[in-house]
Protein backbone atom coordinates (compact mmCIF):
# COMPACT_ATOMS: atom_id res chain seq x y z
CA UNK A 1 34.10 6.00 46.35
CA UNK A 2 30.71 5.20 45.50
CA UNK A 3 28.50 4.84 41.68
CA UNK A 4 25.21 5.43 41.40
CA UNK A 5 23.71 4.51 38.57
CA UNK A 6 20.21 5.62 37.08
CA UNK A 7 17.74 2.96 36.08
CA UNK A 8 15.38 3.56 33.33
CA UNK A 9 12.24 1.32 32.80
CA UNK A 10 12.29 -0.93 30.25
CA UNK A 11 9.35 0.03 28.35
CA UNK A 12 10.80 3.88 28.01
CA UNK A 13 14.21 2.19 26.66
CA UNK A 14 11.71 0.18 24.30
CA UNK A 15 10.07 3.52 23.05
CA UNK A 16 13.51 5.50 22.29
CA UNK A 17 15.12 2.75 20.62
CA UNK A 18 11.69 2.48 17.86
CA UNK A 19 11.55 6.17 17.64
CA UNK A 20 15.40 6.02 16.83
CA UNK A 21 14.59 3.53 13.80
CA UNK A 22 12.00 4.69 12.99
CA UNK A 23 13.98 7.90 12.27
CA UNK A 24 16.34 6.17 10.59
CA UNK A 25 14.29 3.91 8.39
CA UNK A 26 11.37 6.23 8.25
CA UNK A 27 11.02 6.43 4.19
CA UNK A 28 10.82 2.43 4.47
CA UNK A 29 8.48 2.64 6.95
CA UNK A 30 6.31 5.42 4.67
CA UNK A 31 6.79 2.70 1.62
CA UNK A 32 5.76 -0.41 3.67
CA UNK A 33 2.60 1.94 4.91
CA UNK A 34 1.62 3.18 1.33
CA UNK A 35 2.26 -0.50 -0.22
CA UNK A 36 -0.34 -2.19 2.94
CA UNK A 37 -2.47 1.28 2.43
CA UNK A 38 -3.01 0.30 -1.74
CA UNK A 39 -3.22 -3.39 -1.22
CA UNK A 40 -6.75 -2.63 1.80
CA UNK A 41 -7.92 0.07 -1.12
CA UNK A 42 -7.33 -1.07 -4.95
CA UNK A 43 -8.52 -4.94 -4.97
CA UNK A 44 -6.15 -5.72 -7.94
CA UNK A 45 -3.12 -3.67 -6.04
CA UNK A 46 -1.57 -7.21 -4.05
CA UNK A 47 -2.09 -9.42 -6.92
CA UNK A 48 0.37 -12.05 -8.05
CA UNK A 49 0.23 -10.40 -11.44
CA UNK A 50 0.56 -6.84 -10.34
CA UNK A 51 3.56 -7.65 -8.06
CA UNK A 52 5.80 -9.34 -10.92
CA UNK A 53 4.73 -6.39 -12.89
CA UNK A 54 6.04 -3.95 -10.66
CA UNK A 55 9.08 -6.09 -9.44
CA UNK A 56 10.10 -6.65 -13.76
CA UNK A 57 9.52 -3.00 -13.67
CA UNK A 58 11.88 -2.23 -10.90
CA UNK A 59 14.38 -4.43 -12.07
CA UNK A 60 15.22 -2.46 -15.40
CA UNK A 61 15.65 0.47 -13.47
CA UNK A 62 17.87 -1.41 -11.53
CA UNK A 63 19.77 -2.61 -14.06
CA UNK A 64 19.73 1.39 -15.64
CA UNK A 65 21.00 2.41 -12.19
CA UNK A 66 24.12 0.07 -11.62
CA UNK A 67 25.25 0.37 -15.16
């Protein structure tokens, strides 16, 4: 009795697997795009001040959420 087994090349296993995370992480991806987008567009967008703005910001609706 004899296997034979099919070999795929590496760089087509490579391109499934990201297109499989990127399906499954693809509103992170879309958020980590829009967030690099803002900070090459709006000059004040990736300051130290905006970012603990938005991050206090986020946390109260954090706080909303798991109460």
């Amino acid at each position: 009795m004899t296997t034979s087994t099919v070999s795929t090349p590496a760089g087509q296993v490579a391109r499934v697997r990201l297109a499989r995370s990127v399906q499954r992480q693809g509103a992170l991806v879309i958020l980590v795009l829009a967030v690099v987008g803002s900070t090459f567009a709006f000059d004040s967008f990736g300051t130290a001040a905006n970012l603990t703005n938005i991050a206090l910001q986020a946390s109260f609706l954090a706080v909303v959420a798991l109460a």
